[in-house]
Protein backbone atom coordinates (compact mmCIF):
# COMPACT_ATOMS: atom_id res chain seq x y z
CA UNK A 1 79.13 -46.88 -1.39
CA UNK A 2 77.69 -43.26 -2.83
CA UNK A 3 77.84 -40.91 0.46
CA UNK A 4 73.83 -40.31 1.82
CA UNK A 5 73.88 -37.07 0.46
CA UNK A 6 73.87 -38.09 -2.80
CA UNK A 7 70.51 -39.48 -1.68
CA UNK A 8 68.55 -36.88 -0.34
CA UNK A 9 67.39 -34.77 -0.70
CA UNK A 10 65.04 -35.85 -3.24
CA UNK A 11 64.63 -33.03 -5.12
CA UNK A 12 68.15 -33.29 -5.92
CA UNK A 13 68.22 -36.95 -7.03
CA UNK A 14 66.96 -36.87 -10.37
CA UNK A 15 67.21 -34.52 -12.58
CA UNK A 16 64.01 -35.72 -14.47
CA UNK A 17 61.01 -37.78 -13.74
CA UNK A 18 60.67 -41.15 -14.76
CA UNK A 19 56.92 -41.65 -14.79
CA UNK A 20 54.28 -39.76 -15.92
CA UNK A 21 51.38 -39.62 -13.40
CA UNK A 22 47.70 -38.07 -14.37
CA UNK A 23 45.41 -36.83 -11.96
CA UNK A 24 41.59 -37.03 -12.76
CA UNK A 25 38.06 -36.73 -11.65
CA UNK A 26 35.90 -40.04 -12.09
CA UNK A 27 33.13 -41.00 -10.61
CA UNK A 28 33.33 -38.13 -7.94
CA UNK A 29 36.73 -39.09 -6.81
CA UNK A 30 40.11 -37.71 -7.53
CA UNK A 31 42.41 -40.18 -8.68
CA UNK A 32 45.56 -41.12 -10.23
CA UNK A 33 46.36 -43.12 -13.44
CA UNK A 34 48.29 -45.08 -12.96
CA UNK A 35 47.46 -45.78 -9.02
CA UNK A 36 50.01 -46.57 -6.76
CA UNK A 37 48.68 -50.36 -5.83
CA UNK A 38 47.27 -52.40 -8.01
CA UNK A 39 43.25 -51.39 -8.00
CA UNK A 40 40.60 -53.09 -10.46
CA UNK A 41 39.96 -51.89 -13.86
CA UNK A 42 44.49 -50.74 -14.18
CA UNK A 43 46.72 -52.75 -16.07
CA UNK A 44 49.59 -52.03 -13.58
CA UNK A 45 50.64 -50.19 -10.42
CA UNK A 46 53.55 -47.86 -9.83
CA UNK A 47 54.82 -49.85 -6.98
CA UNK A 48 54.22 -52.74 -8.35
CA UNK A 49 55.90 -51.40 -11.86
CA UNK A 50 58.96 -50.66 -9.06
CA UNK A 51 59.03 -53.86 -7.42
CA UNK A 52 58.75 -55.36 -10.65
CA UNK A 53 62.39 -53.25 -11.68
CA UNK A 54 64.03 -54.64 -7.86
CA UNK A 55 63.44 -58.24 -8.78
CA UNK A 56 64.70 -57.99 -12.20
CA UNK A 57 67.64 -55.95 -10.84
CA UNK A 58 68.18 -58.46 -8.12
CA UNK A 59 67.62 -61.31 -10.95
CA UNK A 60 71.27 -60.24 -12.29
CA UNK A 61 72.59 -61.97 -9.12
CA UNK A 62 71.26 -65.29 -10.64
CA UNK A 63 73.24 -65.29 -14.49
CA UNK A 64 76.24 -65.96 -13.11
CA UNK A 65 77.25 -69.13 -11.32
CA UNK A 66 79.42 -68.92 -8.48
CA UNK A 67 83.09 -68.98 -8.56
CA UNK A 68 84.19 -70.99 -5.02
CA UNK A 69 81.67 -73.88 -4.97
CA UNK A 70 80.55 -74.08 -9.26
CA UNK A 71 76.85 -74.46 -8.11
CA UNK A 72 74.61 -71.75 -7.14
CA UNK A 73 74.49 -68.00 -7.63
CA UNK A 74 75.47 -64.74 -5.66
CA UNK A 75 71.19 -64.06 -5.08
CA UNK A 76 71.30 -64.33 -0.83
CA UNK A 77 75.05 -62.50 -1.19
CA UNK A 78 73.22 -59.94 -3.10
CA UNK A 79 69.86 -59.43 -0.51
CA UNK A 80 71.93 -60.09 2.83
CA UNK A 81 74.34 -57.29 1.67
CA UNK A 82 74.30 -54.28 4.50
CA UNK A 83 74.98 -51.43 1.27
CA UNK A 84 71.80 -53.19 -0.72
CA UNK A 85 69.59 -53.43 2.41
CA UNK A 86 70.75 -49.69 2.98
CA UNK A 87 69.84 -48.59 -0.79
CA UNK A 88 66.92 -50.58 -0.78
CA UNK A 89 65.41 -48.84 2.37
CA UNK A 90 66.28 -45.05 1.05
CA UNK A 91 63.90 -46.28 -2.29
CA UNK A 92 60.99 -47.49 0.16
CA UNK A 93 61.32 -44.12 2.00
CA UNK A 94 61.66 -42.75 -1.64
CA UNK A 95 58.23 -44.18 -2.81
CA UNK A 96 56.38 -43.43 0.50
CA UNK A 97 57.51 -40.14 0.28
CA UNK A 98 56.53 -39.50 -3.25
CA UNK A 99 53.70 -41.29 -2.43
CA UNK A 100 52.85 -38.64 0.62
CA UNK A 101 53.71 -35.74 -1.47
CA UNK A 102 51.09 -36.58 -3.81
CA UNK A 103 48.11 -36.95 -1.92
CA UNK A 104 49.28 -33.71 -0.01
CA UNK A 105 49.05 -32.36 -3.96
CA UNK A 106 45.57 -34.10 -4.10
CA UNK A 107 44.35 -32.27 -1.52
CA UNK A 108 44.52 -29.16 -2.90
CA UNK A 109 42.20 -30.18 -5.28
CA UNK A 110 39.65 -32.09 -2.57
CA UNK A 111 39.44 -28.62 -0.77
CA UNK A 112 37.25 -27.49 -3.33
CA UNK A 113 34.77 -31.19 -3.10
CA UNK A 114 32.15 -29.08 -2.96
CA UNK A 115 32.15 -28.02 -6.79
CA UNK A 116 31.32 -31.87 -7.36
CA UNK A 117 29.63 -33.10 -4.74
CA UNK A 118 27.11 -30.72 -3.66
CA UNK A 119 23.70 -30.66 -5.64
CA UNK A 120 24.08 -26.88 -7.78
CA UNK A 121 20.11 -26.50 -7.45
CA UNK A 122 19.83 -27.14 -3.93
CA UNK A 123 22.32 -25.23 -2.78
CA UNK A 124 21.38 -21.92 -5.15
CA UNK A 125 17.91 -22.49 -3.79
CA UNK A 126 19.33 -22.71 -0.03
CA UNK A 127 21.28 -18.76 -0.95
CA UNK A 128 18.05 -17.89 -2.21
CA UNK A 129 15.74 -18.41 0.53
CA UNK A 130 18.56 -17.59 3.14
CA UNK A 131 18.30 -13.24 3.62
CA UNK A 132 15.43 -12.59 0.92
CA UNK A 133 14.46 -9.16 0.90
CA UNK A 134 11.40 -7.59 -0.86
CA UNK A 135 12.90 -5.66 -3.97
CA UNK A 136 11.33 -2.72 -2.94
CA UNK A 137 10.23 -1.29 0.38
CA UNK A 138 7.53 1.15 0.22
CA UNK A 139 3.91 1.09 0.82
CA UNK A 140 1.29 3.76 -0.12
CA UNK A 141 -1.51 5.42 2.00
CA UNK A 142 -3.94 2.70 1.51
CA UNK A 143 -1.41 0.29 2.86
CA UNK A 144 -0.85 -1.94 -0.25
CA UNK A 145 2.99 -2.96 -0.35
CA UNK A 146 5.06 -2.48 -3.32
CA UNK A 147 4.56 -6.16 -4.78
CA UNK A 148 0.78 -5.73 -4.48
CA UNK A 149 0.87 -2.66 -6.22
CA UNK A 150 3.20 -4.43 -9.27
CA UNK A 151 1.04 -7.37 -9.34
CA UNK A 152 -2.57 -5.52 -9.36
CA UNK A 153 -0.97 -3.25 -12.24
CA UNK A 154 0.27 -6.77 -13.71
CA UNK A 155 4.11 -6.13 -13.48
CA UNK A 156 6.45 -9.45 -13.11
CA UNK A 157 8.45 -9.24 -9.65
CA UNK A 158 9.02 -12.79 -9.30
CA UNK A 159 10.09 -14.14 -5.58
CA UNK A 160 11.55 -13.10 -2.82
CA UNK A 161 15.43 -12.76 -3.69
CA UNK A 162 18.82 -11.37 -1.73
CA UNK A 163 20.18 -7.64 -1.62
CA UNK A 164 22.53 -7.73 -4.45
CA UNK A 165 25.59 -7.10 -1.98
CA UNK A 166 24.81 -10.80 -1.36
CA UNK A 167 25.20 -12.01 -4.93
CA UNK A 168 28.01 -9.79 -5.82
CA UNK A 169 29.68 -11.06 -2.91
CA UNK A 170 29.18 -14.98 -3.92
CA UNK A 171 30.21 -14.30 -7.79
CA UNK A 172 33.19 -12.84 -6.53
CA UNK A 173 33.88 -15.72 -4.43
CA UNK A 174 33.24 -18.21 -7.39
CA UNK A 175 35.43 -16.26 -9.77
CA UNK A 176 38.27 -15.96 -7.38
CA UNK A 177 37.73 -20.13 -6.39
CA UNK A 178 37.94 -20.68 -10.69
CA UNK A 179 40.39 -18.24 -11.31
CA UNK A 180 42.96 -19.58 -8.46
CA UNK A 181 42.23 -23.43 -9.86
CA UNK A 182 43.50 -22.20 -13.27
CA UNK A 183 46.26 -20.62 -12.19
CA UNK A 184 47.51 -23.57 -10.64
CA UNK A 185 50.58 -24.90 -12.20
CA UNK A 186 50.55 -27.65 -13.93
CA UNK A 187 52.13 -30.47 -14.33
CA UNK A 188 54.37 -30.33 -11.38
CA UNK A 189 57.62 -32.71 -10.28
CA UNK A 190 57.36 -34.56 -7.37
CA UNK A 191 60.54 -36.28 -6.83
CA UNK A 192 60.55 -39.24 -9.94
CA UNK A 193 57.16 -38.45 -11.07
CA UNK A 194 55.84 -36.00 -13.26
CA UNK A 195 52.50 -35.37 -11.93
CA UNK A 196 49.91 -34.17 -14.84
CA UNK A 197 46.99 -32.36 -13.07
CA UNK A 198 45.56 -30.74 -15.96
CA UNK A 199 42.83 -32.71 -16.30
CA UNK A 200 41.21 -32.79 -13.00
CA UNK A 201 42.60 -29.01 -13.01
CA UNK A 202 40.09 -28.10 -15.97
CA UNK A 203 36.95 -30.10 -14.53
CA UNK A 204 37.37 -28.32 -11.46
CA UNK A 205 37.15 -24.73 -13.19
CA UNK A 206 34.05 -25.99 -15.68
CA UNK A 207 32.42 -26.93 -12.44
CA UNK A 208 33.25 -23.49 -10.73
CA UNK A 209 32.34 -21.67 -13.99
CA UNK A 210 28.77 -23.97 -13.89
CA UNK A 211 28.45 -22.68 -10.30
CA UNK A 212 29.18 -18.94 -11.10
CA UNK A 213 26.81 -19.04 -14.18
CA UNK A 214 24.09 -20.37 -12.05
CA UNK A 215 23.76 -17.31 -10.51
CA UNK A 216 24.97 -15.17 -13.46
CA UNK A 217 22.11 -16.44 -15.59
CA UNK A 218 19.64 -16.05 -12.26
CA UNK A 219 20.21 -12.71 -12.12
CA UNK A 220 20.08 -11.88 -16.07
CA UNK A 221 17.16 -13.46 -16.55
CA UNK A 222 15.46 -11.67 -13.55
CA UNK A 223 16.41 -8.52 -14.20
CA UNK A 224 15.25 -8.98 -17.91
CA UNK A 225 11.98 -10.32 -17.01
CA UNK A 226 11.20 -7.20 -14.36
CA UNK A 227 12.47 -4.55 -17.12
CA UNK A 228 10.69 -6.45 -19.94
CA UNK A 229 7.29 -6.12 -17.58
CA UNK A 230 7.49 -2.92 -16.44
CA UNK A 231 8.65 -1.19 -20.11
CA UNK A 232 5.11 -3.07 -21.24
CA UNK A 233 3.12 -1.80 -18.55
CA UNK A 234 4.27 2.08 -18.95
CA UNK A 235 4.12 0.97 -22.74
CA UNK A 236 0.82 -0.60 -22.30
CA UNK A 237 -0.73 2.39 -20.25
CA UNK A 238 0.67 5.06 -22.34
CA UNK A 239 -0.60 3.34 -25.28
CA UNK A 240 -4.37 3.14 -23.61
CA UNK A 241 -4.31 6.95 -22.66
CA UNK A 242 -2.46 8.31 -25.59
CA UNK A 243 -3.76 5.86 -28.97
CA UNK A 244 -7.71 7.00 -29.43
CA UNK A 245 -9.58 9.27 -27.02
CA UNK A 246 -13.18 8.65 -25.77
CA UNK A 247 -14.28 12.36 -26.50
CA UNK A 248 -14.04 11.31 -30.39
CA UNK A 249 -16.27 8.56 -29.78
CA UNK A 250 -18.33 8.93 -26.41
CA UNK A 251 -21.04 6.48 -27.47
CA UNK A 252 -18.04 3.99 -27.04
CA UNK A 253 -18.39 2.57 -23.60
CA UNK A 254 -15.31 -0.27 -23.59
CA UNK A 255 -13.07 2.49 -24.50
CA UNK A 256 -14.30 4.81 -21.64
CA UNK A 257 -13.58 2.13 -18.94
CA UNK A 258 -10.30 1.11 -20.99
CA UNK A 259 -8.87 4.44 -20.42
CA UNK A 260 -10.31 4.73 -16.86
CA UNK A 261 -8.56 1.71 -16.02
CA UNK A 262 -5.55 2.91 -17.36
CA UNK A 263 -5.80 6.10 -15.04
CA UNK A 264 -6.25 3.69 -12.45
CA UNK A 265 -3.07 2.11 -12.36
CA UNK A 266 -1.22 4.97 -13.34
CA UNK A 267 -2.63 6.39 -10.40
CA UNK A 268 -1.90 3.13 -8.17
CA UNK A 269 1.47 2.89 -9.43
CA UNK A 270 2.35 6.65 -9.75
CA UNK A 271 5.04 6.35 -6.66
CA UNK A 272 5.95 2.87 -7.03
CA UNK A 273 7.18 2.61 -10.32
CA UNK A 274 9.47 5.39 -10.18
CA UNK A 275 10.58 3.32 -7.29
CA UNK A 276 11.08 0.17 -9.62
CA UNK A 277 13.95 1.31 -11.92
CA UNK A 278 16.69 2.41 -9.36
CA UNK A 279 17.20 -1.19 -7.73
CA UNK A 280 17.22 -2.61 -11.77
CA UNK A 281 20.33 -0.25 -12.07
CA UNK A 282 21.62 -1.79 -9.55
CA UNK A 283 21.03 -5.21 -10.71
CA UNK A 284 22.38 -4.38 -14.18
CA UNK A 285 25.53 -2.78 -12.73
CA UNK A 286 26.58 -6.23 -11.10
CA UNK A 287 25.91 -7.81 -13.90
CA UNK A 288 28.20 -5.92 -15.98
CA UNK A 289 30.77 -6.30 -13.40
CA UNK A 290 31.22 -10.03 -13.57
CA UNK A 291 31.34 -9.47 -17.43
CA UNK A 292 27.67 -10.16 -17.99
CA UNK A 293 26.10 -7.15 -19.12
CA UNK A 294 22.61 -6.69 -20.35
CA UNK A 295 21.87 -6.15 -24.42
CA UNK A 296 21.89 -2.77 -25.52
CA UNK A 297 17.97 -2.33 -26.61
CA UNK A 298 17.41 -3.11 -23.18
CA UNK A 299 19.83 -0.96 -21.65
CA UNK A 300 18.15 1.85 -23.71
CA UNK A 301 14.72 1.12 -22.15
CA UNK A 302 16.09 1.62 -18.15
CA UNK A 303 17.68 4.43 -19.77
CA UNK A 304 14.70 6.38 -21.25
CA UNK A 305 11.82 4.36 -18.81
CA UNK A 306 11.59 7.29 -16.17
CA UNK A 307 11.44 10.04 -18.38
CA UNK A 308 8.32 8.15 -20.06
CA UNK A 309 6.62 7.17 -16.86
CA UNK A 310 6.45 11.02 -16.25
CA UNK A 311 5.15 11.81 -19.58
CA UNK A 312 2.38 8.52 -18.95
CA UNK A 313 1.35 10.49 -15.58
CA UNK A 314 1.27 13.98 -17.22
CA UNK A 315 -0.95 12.35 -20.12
CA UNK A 316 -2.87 10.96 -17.18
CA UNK A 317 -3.70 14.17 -15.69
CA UNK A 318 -4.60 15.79 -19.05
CA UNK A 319 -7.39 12.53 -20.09
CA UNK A 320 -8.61 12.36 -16.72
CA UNK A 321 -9.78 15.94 -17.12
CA UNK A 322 -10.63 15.51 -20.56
CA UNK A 323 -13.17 12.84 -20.14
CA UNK A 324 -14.32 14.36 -16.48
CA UNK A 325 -17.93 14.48 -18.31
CA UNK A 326 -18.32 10.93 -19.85
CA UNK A 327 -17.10 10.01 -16.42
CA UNK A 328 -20.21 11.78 -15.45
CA UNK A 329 -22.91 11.04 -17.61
CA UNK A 330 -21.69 7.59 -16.97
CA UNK A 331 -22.16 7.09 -13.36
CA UNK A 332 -25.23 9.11 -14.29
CA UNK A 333 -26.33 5.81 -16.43
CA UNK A 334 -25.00 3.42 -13.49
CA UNK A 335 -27.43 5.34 -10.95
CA UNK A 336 -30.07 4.80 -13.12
CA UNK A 337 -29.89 1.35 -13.82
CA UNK A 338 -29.64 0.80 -9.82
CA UNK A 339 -32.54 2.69 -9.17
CA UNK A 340 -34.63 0.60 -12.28
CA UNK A 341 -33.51 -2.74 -10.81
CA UNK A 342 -34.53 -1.34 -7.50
CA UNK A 343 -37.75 -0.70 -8.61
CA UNK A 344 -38.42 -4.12 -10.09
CA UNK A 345 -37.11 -5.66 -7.49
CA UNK A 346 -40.02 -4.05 -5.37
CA UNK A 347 -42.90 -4.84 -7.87
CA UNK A 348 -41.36 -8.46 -8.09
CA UNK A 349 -41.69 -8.30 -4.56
CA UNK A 350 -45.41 -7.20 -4.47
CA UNK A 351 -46.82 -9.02 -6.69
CA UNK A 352 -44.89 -12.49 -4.81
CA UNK A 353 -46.49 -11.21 -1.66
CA UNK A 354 -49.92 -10.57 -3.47
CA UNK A 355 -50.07 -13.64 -5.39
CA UNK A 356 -48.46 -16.55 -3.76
CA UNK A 357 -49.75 -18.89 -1.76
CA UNK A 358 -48.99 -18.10 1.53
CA UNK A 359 -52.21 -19.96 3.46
CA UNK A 360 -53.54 -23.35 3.51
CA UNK A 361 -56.66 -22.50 0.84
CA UNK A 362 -54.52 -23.15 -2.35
CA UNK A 363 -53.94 -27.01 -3.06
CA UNK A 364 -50.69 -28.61 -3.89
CA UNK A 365 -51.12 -27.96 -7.66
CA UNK A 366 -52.56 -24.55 -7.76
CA UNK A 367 -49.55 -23.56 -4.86
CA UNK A 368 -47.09 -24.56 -7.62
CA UNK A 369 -48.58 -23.40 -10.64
CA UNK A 370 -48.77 -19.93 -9.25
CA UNK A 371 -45.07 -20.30 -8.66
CA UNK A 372 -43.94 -21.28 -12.07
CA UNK A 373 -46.47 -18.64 -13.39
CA UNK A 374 -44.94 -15.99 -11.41
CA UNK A 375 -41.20 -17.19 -11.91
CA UNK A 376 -41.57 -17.40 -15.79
CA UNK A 377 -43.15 -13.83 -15.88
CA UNK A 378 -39.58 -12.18 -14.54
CA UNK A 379 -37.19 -14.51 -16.47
């Protein structure tokens, strides 16, 4: 009989693995092919692979008739046998073991259920809503806060969305979660098995990588659509000031009020938008630290937006004064047409008072005649 120690421990028993043993992710569930019982939709077990091995090893016991009587075979010698019952035992503990081992090595994996069982959407949109912070606090004299100033000047803001502490701080906890999965070793030896986790290994890290990119590609695309607005507005404005003035055509009332609404929200905005570029830094700087930076044309834009916002208020100044007497001889016009509507709203008025019939002398059809008579005069 081999001494015990020979048996155990089991890392010392074989010096390499008899079966090869996948681990995968179907359905939601990590399993292993081949399973160790028999389960629907596998061709065979590894215990029952095993078992099947025992019985053929104990089926030896059966070739060769027996010596002492001529009839019969050495089978019962062969399972009542206290060394067989011992070495059969230390393989039951051997399987179980093995067996224990690798769920403890599935585990690992189920730690991390979350990748594939939680809803991506949901739980982005949960992170979004929880800690949402305006993305910038100011307010001007009049009391209108910095998204009403963006959105009267018709600048993109989008929602409410966390301090970018907040984001940086999930990325980095979704890169560390993928980057630890791949580094995982694989396959491993457990006891007699060879244990492939590979495959469940590299769904686990696309899933981590599609979490991480959900709020990678968030954040890209809502820092491009805010610098993609604002470079239009200042573009937009400068473009309305700067392009044609109205003192080369001051019979040209659109393009009077087209510039004075561009000196209106240049004026709105003044304080705000120089407000608006520092926290898009700041936005493009974590991007660039979880390898996701911003294109270059944009880049250039942040880069060279300030020093044109203070050129589009400088401009601002300069056309204000410039068309200080259209301005004038404009709301000159605008009194006057108040005062002419003023008037004929008094004569419409006297002559309704003169004419209609206000007492019981006028008949039905001479009461509305008068009307429509009156009425169709001032259409």
């Amino acid at each position: 009989r081999p001494p015990r120690s020979t048996l155990f421990p089991y890392t010392t028993l074989f010096r390499s693995p008899l079966f090869d043993l996948k681990v995968e992710l179907k359905d939601k569930e990590i399993v292993f092919e081949p399973p160790f019982l028999p389960t629907e939709g596998y061709a065979y077990s590894l215990r029952g692979v095993l078992d099947g091995w025992l019985k053929d090893f104990f089926a030896m016991a059966t070739t060769m008739q027996r010596v002492d009587s001529q009839t019969g075979d050495y089978l019962n010698e062969m399972k009542e046998h206290f060394q067989m019952q011992c070495l059969l035992a230390l393989v039951s503990e051997l399987i179980d073991n093995t067996e224990a081992k690798c769920m403890e090595y599935r585990e690992t994996f189920l730690q991390h259920s979350f990748l594939w069982t939680e809803s991506i959407t949901e739980a982005f949109d949960e992170f979004i809503s929880d800690g949402a912070v305006e993305f910038v606090k100011y307010e001007d004299e009049d009391g209108n806060s910095f998204a009403e100033i963006m959105n009267l000047c018709g600048v993109y803001l989008g929602g409410k969305i966390p301090p970018m502490e907040k984001f940086d701080k999930e990325i980095v906890r979704l890169n560390s979660l993928k980057k630890g999965i791949s580094d995982m070793k694989a396959p491993i030896d457990i006891h007699w098995l060879r244990v492939n986790a590979f495959p469940v290994k590299m769904s686990l890290v696309q899933y981590a990588s599609k979490w991480e990119m959900q709020y990678t590609n968030f954040l890209k695309e809502h820092t491009e659509r805010i610098l993609d607005s604002s470079t239009e507005f200042i573009q937009r404005v400068r473009g309305g000031l700067m392009d044609k003035s109205p003192v080369d055509d001051p019979d040209n009332n659109e393009l009077l009020y087209a510039v004075m609404t561009c000196n209106r929200d240049v004026k709105l905005a003044m304080e705000a938008t120089k407000k608006l570029f520092p926290p898009i830094r700041d936005q493009c700087a974590t991007l660039k630290k979880h390898g996701v930076p911003m294109d270059d044309d944009r880049l250039q834009q942040l880069d060279t937006a300030p020093a044109k916002w203070d050129e589009v208020i400088r401009v601002s100044f300069d056309v204000k004064e410039m068309i200080l007497p259209l301005r004038a001889k404009e709301i000159g016009k605008i009194r006057q047409q108040i005062d002419d509507f003023t008037q004929q709203v008094e004569e419409y008025r006297k002559e309704f008072c003169e004419r209609c019939p206000f007492t019981h002398e006028f008949t039905y059809e001479e009461s509305y005649s008068t009307i429509d008579e009156i009425g169709r005069a001032h259409v």
